[in-house]
Structure formats: structure tokens, C-alpha cells
Protein backbone atom coordinates (compact mmCIF):
# COMPACT_ATOMS: atom_id res chain seq x y z
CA UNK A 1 92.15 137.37 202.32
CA UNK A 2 91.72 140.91 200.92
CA UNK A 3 91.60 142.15 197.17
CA UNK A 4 92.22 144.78 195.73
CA UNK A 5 90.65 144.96 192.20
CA UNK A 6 91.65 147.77 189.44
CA UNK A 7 90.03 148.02 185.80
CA UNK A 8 89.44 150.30 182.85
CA UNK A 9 85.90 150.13 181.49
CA UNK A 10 85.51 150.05 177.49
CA UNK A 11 83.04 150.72 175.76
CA UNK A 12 82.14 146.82 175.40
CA UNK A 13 82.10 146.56 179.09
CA UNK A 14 78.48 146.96 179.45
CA UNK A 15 76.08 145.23 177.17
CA UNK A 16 72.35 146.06 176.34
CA UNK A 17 70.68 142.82 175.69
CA UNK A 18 73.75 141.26 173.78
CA UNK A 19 73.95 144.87 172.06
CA UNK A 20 76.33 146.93 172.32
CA UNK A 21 75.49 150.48 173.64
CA UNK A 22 76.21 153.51 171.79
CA UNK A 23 76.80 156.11 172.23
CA UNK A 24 78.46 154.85 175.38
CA UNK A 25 78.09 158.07 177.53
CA UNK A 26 74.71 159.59 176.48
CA UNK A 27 73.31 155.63 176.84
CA UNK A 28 75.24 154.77 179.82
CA UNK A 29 73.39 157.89 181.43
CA UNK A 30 69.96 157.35 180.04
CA UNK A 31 70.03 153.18 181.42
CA UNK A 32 71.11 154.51 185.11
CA UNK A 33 68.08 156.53 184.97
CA UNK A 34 65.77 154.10 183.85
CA UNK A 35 66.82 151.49 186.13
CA UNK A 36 66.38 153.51 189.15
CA UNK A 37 63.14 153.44 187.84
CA UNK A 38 62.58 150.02 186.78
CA UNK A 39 65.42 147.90 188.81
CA UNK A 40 64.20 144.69 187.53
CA UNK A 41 65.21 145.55 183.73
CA UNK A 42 68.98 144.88 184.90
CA UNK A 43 68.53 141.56 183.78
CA UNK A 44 69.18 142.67 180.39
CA UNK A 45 72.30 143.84 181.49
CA UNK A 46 75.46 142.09 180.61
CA UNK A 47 79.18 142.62 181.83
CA UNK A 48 80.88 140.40 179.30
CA UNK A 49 84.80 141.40 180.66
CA UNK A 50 84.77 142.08 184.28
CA UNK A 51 82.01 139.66 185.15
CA UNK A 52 83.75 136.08 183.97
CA UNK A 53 87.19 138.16 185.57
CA UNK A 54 85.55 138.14 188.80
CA UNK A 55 84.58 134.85 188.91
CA UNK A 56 87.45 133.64 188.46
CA UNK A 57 89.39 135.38 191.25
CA UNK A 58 86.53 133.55 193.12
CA UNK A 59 87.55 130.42 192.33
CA UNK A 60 91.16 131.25 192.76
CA UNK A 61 90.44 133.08 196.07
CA UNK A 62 87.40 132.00 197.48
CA UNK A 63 86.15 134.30 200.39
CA UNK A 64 85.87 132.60 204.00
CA UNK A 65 83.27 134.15 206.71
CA UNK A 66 85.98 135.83 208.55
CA UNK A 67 87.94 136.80 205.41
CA UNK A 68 87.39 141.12 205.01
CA UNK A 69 85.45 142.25 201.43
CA UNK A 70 87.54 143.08 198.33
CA UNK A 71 87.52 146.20 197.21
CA UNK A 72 86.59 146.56 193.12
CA UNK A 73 87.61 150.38 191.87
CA UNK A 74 86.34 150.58 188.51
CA UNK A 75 87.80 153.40 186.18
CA UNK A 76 85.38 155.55 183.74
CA UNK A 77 86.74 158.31 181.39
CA UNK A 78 85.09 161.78 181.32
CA UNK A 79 86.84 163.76 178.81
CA UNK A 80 86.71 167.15 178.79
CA UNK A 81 87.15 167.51 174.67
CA UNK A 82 82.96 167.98 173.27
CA UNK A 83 83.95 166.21 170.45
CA UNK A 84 85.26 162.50 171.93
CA UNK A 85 82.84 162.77 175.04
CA UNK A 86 80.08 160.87 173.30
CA UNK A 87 82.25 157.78 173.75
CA UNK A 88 83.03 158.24 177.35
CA UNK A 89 82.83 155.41 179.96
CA UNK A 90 82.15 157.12 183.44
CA UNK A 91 78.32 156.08 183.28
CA UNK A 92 79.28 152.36 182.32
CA UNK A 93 81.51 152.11 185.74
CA UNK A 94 78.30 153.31 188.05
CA UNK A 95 76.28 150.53 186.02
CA UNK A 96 78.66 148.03 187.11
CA UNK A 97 79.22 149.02 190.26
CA UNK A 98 75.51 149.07 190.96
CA UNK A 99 74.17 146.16 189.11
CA UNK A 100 77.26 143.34 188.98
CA UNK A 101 77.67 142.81 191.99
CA UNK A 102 73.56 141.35 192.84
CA UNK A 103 75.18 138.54 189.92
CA UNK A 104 78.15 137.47 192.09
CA UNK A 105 76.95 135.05 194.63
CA UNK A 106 79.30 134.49 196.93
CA UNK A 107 81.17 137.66 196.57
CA UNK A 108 81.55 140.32 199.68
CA UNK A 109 82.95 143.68 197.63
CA UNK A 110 82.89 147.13 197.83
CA UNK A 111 82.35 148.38 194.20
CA UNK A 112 83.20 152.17 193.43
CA UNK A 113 83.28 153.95 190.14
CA UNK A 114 85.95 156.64 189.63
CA UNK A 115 86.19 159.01 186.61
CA UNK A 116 89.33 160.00 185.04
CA UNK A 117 89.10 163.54 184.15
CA UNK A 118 90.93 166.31 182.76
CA UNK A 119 93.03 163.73 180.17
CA UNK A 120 92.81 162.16 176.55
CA UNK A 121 92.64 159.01 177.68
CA UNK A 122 94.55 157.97 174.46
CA UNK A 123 97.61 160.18 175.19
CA UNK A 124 99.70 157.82 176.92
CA UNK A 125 101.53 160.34 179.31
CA UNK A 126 98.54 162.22 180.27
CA UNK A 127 97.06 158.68 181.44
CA UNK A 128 100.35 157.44 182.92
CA UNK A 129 100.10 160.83 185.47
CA UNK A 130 96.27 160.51 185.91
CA UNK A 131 96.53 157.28 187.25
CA UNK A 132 99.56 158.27 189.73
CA UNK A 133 96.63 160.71 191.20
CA UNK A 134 93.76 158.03 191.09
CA UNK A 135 95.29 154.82 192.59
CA UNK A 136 94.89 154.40 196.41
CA UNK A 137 98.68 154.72 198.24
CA UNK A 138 99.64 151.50 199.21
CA UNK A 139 96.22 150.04 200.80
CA UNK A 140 96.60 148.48 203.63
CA UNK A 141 95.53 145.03 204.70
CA UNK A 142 95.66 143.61 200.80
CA UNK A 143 97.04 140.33 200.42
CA UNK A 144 97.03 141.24 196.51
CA UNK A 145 96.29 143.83 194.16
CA UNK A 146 95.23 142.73 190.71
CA UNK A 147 94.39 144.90 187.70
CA UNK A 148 92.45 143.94 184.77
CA UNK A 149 93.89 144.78 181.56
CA UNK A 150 90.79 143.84 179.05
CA UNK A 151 88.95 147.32 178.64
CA UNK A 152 89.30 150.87 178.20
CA UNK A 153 92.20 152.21 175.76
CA UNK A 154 95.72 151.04 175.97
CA UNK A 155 97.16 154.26 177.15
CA UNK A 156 94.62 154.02 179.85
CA UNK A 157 95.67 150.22 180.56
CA UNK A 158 99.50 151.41 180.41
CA UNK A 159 99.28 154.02 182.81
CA UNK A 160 97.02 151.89 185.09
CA UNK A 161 99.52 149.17 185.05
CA UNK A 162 102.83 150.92 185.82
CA UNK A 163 101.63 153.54 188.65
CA UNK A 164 99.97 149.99 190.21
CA UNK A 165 103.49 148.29 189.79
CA UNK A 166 105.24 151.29 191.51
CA UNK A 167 102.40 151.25 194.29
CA UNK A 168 102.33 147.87 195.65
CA UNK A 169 104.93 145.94 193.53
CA UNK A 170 105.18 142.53 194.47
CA UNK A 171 101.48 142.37 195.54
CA UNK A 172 100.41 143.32 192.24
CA UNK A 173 98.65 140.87 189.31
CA UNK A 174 97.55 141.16 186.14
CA UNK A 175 94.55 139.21 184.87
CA UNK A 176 93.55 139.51 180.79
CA UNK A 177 90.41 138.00 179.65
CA UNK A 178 91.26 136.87 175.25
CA UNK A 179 88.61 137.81 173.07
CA UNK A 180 86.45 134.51 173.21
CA UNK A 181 89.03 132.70 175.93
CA UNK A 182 89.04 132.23 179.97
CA UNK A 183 90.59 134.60 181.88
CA UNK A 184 94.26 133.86 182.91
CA UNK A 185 97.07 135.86 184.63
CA UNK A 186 99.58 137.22 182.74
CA UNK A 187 103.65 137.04 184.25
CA UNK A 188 104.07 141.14 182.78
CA UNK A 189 103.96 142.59 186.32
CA UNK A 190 106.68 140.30 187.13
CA UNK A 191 108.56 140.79 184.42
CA UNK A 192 108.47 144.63 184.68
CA UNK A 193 109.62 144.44 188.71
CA UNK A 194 112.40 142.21 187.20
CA UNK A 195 113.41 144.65 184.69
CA UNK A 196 113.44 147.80 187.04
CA UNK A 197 115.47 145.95 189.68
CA UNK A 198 117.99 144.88 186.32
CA UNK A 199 118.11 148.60 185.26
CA UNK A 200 118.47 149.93 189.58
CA UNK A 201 121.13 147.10 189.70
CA UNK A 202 123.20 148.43 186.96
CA UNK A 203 122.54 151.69 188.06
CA UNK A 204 124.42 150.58 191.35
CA UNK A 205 127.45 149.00 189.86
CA UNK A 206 127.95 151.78 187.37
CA UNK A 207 127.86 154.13 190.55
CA UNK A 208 130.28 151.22 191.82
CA UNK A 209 127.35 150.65 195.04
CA UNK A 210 128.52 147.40 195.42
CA UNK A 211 126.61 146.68 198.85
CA UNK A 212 123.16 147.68 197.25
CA UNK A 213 123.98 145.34 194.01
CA UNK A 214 124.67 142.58 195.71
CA UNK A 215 121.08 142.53 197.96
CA UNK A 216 119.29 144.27 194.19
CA UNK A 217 120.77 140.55 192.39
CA UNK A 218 119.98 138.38 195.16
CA UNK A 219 116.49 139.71 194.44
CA UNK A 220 116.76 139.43 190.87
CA UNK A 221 118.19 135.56 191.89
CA UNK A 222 120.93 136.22 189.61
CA UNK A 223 123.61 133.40 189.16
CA UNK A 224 124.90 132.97 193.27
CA UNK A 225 128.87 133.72 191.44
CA UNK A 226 127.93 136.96 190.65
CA UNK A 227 126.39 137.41 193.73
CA UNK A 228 129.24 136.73 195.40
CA UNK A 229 131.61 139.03 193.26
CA UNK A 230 129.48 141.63 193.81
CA UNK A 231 129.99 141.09 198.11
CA UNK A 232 133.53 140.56 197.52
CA UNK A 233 133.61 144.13 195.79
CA UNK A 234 131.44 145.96 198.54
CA UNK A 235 134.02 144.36 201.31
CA UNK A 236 137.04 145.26 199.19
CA UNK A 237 135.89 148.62 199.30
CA UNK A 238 134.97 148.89 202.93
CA UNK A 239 138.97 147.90 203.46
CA UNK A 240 137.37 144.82 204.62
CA UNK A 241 139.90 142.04 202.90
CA UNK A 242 139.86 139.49 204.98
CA UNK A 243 135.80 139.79 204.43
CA UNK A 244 137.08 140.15 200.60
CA UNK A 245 138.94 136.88 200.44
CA UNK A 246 136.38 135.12 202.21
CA UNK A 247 133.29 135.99 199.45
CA UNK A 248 136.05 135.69 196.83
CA UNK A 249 136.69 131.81 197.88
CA UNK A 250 132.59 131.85 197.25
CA UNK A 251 132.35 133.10 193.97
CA UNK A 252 135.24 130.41 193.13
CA UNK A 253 133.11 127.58 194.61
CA UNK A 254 129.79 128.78 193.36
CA UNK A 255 130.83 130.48 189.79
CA UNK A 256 130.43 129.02 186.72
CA UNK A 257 133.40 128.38 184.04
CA UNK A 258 133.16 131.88 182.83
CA UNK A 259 133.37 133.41 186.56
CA UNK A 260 135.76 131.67 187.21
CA UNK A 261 138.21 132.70 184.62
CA UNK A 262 137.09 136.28 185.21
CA UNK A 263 138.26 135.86 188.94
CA UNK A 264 141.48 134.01 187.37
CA UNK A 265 142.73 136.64 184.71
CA UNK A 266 141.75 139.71 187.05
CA UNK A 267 140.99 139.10 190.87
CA UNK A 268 142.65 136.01 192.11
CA UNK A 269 146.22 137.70 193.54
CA UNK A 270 145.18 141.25 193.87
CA UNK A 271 144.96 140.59 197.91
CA UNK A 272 147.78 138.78 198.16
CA UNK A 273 149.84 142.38 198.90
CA UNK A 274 147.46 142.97 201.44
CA UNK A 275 148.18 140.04 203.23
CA UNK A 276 151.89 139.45 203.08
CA UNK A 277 154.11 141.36 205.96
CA UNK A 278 157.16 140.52 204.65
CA UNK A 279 157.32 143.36 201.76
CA UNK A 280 155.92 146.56 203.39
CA UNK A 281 156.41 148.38 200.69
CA UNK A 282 154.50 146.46 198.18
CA UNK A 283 151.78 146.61 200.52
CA UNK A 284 151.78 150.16 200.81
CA UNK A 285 151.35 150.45 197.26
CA UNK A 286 148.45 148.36 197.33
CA UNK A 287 146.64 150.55 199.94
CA UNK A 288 147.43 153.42 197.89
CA UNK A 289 146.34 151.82 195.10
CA UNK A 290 142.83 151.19 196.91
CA UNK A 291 142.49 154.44 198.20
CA UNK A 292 142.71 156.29 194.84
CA UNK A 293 140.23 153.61 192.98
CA UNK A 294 138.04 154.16 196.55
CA UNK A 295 138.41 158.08 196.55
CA UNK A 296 137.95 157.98 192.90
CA UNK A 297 133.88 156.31 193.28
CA UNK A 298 133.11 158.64 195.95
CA UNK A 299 133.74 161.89 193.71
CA UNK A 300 131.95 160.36 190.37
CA UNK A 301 129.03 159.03 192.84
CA UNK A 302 129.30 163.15 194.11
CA UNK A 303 129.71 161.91 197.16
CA UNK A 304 131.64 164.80 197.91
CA UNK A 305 132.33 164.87 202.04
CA UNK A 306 133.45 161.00 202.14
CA UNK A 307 136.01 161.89 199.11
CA UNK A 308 137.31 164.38 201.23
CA UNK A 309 137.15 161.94 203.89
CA UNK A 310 139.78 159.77 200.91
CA UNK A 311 141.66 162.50 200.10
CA UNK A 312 142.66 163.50 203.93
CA UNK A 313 143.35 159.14 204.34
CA UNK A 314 145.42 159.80 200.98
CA UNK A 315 147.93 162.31 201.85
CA UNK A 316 148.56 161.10 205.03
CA UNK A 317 148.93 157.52 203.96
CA UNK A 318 151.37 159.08 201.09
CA UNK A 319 153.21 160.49 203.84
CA UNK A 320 153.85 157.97 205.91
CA UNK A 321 155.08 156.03 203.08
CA UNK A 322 157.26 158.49 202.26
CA UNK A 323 158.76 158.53 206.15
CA UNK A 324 158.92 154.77 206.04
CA UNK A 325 160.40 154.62 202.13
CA UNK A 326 163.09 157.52 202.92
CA UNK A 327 164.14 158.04 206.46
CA UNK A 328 163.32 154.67 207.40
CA UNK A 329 161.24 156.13 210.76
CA UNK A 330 158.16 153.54 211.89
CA UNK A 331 154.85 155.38 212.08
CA UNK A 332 152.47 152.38 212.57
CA UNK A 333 150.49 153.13 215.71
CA UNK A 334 148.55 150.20 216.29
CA UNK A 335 147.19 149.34 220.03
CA UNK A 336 149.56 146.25 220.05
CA UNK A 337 152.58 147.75 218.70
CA UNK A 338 152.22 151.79 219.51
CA UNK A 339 154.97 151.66 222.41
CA UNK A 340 157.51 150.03 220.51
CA UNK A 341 156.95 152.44 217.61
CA UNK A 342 156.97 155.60 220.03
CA UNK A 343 160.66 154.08 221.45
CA UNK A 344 162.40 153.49 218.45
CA UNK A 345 160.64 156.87 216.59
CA UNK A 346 162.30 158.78 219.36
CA UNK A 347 165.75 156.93 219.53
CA UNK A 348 166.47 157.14 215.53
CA UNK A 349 165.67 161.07 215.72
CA UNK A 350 167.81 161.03 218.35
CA UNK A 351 170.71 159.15 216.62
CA UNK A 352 170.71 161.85 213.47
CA UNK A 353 171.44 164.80 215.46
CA UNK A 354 171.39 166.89 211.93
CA UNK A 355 167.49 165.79 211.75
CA UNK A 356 166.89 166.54 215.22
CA UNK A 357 168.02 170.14 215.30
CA UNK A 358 165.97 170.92 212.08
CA UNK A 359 163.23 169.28 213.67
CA UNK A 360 163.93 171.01 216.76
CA UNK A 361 164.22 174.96 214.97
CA UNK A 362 160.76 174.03 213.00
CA UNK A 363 157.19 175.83 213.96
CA UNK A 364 153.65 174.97 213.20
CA UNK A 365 151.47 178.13 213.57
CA UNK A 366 153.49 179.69 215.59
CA UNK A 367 154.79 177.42 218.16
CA UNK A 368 157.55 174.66 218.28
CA UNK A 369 156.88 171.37 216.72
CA UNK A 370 156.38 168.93 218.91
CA UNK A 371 158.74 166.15 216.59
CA UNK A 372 157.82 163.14 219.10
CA UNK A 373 154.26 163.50 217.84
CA UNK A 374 153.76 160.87 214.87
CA UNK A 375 151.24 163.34 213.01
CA UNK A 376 151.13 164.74 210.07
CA UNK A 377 153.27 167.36 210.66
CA UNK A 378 155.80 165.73 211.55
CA UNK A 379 155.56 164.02 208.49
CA UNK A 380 156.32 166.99 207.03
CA UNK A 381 159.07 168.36 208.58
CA UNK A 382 161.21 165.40 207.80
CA UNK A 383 160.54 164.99 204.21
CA UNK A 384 161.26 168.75 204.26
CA UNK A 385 164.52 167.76 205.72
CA UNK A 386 165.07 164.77 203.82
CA UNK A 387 163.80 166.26 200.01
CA UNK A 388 164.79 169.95 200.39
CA UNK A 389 167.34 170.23 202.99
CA UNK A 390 169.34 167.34 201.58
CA UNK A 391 168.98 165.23 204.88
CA UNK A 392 171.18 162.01 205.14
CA UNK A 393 170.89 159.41 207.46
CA UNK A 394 172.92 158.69 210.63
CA UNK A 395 175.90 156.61 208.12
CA UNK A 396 175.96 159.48 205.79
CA UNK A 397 174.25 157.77 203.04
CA UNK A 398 171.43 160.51 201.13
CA UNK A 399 167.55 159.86 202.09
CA UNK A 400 167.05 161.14 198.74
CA UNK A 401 169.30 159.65 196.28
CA UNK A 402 170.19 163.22 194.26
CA UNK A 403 169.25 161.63 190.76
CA UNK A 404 165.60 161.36 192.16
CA UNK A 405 165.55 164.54 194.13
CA UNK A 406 163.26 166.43 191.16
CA UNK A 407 161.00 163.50 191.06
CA UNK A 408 160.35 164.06 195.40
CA UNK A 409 160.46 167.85 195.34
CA UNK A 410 157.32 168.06 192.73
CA UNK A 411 155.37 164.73 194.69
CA UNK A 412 155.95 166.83 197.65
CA UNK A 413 154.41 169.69 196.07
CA UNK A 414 151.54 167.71 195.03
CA UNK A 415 151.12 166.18 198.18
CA UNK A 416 150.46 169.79 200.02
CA UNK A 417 148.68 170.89 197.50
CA UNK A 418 145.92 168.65 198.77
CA UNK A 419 145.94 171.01 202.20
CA UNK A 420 143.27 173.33 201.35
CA UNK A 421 141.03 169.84 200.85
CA UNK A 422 142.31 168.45 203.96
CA UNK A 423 141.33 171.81 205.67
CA UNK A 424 137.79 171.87 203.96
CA UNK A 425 137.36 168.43 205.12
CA UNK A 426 137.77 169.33 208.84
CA UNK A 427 134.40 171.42 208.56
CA UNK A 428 132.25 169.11 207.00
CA UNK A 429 130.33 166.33 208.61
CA UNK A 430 132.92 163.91 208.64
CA UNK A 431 135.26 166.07 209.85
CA UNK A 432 134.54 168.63 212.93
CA UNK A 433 131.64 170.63 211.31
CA UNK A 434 128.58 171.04 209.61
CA UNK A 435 129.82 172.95 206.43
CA UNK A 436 128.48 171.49 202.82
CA UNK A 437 130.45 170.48 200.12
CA UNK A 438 130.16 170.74 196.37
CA UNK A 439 131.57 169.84 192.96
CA UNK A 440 132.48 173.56 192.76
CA UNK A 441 133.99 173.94 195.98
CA UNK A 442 136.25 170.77 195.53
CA UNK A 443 137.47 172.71 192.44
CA UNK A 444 138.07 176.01 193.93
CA UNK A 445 140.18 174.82 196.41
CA UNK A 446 141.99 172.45 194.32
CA UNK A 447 142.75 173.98 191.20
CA UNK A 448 146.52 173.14 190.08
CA UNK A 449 147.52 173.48 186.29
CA UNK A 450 149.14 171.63 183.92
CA UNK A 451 149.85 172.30 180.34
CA UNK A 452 147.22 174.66 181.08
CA UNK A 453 144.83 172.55 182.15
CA UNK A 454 143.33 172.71 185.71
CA UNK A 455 143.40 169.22 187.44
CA UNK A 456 140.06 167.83 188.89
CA UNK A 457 141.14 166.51 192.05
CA UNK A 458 140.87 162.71 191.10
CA UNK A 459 143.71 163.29 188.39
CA UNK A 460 145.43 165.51 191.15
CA UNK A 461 145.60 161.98 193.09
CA UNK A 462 146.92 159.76 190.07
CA UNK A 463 149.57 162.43 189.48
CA UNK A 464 150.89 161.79 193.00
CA UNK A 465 150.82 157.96 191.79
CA UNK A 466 152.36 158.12 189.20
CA UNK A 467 154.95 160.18 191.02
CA UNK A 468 155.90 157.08 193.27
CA UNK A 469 155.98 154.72 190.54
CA UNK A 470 152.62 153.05 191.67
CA UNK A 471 150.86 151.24 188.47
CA UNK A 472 147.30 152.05 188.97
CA UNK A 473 146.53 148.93 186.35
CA UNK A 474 143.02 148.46 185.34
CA UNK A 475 140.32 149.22 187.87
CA UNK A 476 139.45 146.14 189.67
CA UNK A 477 135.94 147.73 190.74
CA UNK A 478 135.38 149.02 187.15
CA UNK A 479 136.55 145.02 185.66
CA UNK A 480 133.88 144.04 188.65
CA UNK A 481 130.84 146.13 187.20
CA UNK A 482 131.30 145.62 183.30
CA UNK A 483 131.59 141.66 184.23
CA UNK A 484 128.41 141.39 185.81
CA UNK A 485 126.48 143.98 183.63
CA UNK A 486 127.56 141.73 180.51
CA UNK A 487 126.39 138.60 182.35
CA UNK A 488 123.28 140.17 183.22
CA UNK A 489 122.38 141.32 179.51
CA UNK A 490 122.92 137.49 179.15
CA UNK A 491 121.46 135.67 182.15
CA UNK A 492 118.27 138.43 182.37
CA UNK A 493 117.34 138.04 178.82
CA UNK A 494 115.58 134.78 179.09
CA UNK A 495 115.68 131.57 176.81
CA UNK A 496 115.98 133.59 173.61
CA UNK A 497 119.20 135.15 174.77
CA UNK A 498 122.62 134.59 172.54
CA UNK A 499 124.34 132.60 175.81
């Protein structure tokens, strides 16, 4: 097994016949030349940190004849300031790398003395980035990295511990030797990896990222309910609900009491919509209601092309409500149902002659519409007919009832207001091209007013919500996050914590 072996020398690192040596730099210098020298003087030598470190890793990893040597970098300041350069360490890391190692029986190491230069090394920043320069890039072929923290200064020992924790993470331990103790590992390496993965996980839910929260708190091996919440989220917001309902049924089974009242006050029936065929048009307020929470994430996440992607989904799922709602015309084109749909599309056109010739007179860019298309604008064309042309159906009755007729004509405005987003779409990535997409150009595009106020395009979508009578309630993802950032501030915080 391979180690890896970090540590800051002090100034007590290196002792002169039980006497300390001082000052450390101009004596460190002046022993390395006498030893060369006079080698067998080393026996006055003593390490009184590292050595009694290193024999314990011995005994904790004892090296077989196959097993490759550890490698021991030790770290020696060399200020560049005249006036604190008298204390400076560099010269006690080459003793130690030259002399400790005769005293380790049983130890195969490579020992090699680095200076840290250019810094105060008790200005904790300036350590924190010298130590991001110094510290080997993920070494290869270590089964563990462990870093002293016993001597040098603590800036030095802070910077040295968290550029090793971002390096190799999980290999990574930390060994203190008490003044007068043995040495013994110390849990704040894992405790720091635990924190950063708390503070990435809430990162993730407040960016609502539920797919990377739920693998960041199976890591963090938070409660196996919130776990679950946290999948039943990311699958709710793929459109996935039957994958939705199944991790919800988890977090029921594995939650605790509190869970499980969350998931009773908030989630429980939100899918039911979803599910049911018998009230199509409670479920298409339900997808509506999932594609403006869903378009809503992308743009505060700035993920600007897949909102587009939400807002093109939007307006066409807005108008094929409307088709449905008004002029009672099918437009579902699924594999196992797309001939029927085409039939009786055609025949109830048919059967309104007043509808077909306006259909039939109407032009997109120039050239005829083709009506027996179930696009988008077709879509079009008959709420034109049935909102501003005053269409009725076959029997005579009003699509639009005339009390309501204001309400359509300004959601029909809204809804083609969304064009120049649906257009800009169509070039991007997700779309046909390879055009980029910003904050700014969203807004340039999109940029209706009201009571002087230009819309973002998020309220733009609640507007057409509200428009339809569609309760956007609280947000379920937003309930989802706060829920399992409270529990974490809870379940993270250890035995001391108020829960």
C-alpha cells in the first residue's frame, strides 16, 4: 500500500540535543553543513513531531516486500521579508529528510523537502494559494494521503489542509500528535468533505437540480425519505410521473413522521390530475401548471436554450388547450390514437362550413394554410376564428361565450407574443441551429409592458395563467427544496443539534 505523507515543519521540529535550535534558519543551515562533515553527530538529532507520527502510520500500515515506498514531502518556509527570515524552516525539512529516515527501521520512503516561498506564512490566504501550487495533482497509485497537522504556523496548516482535501478528498487523513500525547487521527477531513457536499447539495436544490441532490445526499447518507423526495422531484420534473409516484410511494414507506406529513399537507394528490382521463381539462391544467414551475427553473438556473425549449412546449400546449376548451377539435397525436384524431379533426371542420371557409381564405407566409395539418398554425387560425371572428359551432351556440371574449382576445395576445421566443428558439441548439442565447436576448425579444413595467418572460408565462384561470398554488419544487434544506440544518448538525 502507498502513502502519501504531507507536513509543515516548526520550528520545534528539529531538536539539538533536547535543545531547541535557534535561530531556526541560520542553525538549521550551519548543522547541514557540519553533518556533511561529521555524519555520525546526527545522533544528537531529534525529530520530536514527525518521528513518533511516522511510526505510527507503521504500525497502522505496515509495509509488505511487494508493497511500493511512501512518499514523505516535508514543507519548509523561506520568507522573503529580512526581518522574519531568521525563523524560517526550509533548512529543518532537508535535516529531516536526510537524517530521519536512517531512524525508521522498517520504513521504504522517499523523503523530499520543499520550500514555500514568496508568502507570510502567517497570512492565511497567501498560504491557502501557496499550497494549491505546492501539492502534487492527484498522485497516482496512493491508497491514502495523510497530512500532519502538528508543526509550522496555522495558516500554513490551514492552507495545507484544504488544497489536500480538494486534491484527493476521500483519500485524505489527518494525523495530530497533542503536546505530550500519542498521535491519533483526527475525523476534520471528513467532516469538511461532509460539509462541502451539505453546502453543493443545497446549492442544487436552491438551483432546483433535483437529479444531482439526490446522488450529493445519498453521499452525505442523509435520512433515505429525503432521498427519496428528492428522486421523486428530479422525475416530476423530467415529466416522468409514473417514475414520480413510484419514488413518492418510497419516501412514504421510508420517511419519518415529519416526511410524512410534509408529503401529506403538500405532495400526496398533486399527480392524481395527471393520472385521471376522465377530466381532460383538469389535466391540462396540471401540465400547464408543470410547465411554467419547469420553464420557470430553467431561466433562474440561466439555463437559457432549454427555457426556450419550455416556452415553445408552453404556447403550443396553451394552444391546444385552447382548441380542445373552445372548438372542441381533438389534437392528441399519439402513435395509438393519431388516425382517429386525423378522421374526426377533418370531419368536424367539415361539419362548420363557416370555420372551414375562414380556414380555407387564411395564408401562412404567403401560401394557403394547409387546415388538415394539426400544427401550430392551425391552432391559430381557429382561435382567430373562434376569439376574433366570433366563430360558433355547427348548433349555433358561441365558442367564445361574449361575456369572456376580452378575457380570450388579451390571452391570445399574450400567447403570440411569445413568437419572437419561439422563433429564437428554432436557432439555438435545441432547436435547428447553433445560435447562443442570453439573459439579454430573452429580454429583447420579449419585452411587453404593463403599468409600465416590462415583463421578464417568466411573469409573461404566469400572466397567460392567470388568464385561463389556472391557480399556480405554491411551488411544489420550491416546498421540495426548503423541506429538505431545513431537515438538513437539522439532521447534518450532529448530536448537539435542536432536533
Amino acid at each position: 500500500m502507498a502513502i502519501l505523507v504531507l507536513c509543515n515543519i516548526g520550528a520545534r521540529d528539529v531538536m539539538w540535543d533536547d535543545q531547541e535550535i535557534r535561530p531556526a534558519r541560520e542553525g538549521g543551515e550551519r548543522l547541514l553543513r557540519e553533518l556533511e562533515q561529521d555524519p555520525g553527530q546526527a545522533t544528537r538529532l531529534r525529530f520530536p513531531i514527525l518521528e513518533p507520527c511516522l511510526r505510527h502510520l507503521l504500525t497502522r500500515h505496515p509495509q509488505g516486500r511487494d508493497d511500493p515506498p511512501w512518499q514523505v514531502i516535508l514543507f519548509g518556509t523561506d520568507q522573503p521579508d529580512p526581518h522574519h527570515r531568521p525563523s524560517d524552516t526550509l533548512y529543518f525539512a532537508e535535516l529531516i529528510a536526510h537524517h530521519l529516515p536512517d531512524r525508521l527501521n522498517g520504513l521504504r520512503a522517499k523523503f523530499e523537502a520543499q520550500r514555500i516561498t514568496g508568502i507570510n506564512p502567517s497570512l492565511y490566504d497567501e498560504a491557502y494559494e501557496a499550497f494549491g501550487r505546492l501539492l502534487p495533482e492527484r498522485p497516482e497509485g496512493f491508497s491514502w494521503v495523510y497530512v500532519i497537522l502538528a508543526g509550522g504556523t496555522p495558516a500554513c496548516n490551514m492552507g495545507l489542509l484544504l488544497q489536500a482535501l480538494r486534491r484527493y478528498r476521500e483519500r485524505l487523513r489527518v494525523l495530530y500528535l497533542p503536546y505530550g500525547g500519542e498521535p491519533h487521527e483526527l475525523r476534520i477531513g471528513q467532516q469538511l468533505i461532509q460539509a462541502f457536499r451539505e453546502e453543493t447539495a443545497r446549492d442544487r436544490l436552491m438551483e432546483m437540480d433535483f437529479a444531482r441532490a439526490e446522488a450529493l445526499l445519498r453521499e452525505l447518507g442523509a435520512h433515505p425519505g429525503l432521498i427519496a423526495l428528492a428522486a421523486y422531484a428530479a422525475r416530476r420534473a423530467e415529466f416522468d410521473f409514473q417514475g414520480a409516484q413510484e419514488a413518492l410511494d418510497q419516501a412514504i414507506r421510508e420517511g419519518d413522521r415529519e416526511i410524512r406529513a410534509f408529503i401529506d399537507r403538500r405532495l400526496r394528490h398533486d399527480l392524481d390530475p395527471l393520472f385521471q382521463s376522465g377530466d381532460p381539462r383538469r389535466r391540462w391544467e396540471a401540465l400547464l401548471r408543470e410547465l411554467f414551475w419547469n420553464a420557470r427553473a430553467a431561466y433562474r438556473s440561466r439555463r437559457y436554450a432549454d427555457f426556450l425549449g419550455r416556452v415553445y412546449r408552453f404556447q403550443e400546449a396553451v394552444l391546444r388547450f385552447l382548441v380542445e376548451d373552445l372548438l372542441c377539435l381533438p389534437t392528441d397525436l399519439a402513435p395509438h390514437v393519431r388516425e382517429e384524431t386525423l378522421q374526426r379533426w377533418e370531419k368536424e371542420i367539415r361539419d362548420n362550413p363557416a370555420l372551414l371557409e375562414f380556414l380555407e381564405s387564411q395564408k401562412v407566409e404567403g401560401k394557403p394554410l394547409d387546415w388538415r395539418q394539426i400544427a401550430r398554425p392551425t391552432y391559430k387560425a381557429l382561435l382567430a376564428f373562434a376569439i376574433e371572428h366570433g366563430g360558433r359551432h355547427p348548433d349555433g351556440r358561441p365558442m367564445v361565450p361574449e361575456r369572456d371574449r376580452d378575457r380570450y382576445r388579451e390571452l391570445l395576445r399574450r400567447v403570440n407574443q411569445l413568437d419572437p421566443l419561439v422563433e429564437l428558439r428554432h436557432r439555438t441548439i435545441i432547436g435547428h441551429d447553433f445560435v447562443g442565447v442570453s439573459e439579454e436576448d430573452l429580454r429583447r425579444r420579449y419585452a411587453p409592458r404593463e403599468n409600465e413595467k416590462v415583463l421578464d418572460p417568466v411573469e409573461g408565462l404566469g400572466r397567460i395563467l392567470k388568464l385561463l384561470h389556472i391557480d399556480l398554488r405554491d411551488d411544489p419544487y420550491a416546498a421540495i427544496a426548503a423541506f429538505i434544506q431545513d431537515r438538513l440544518s437539522g439532521d447534518m448538525a450532529g448530536p448537539g443539534s435542536a432536533r
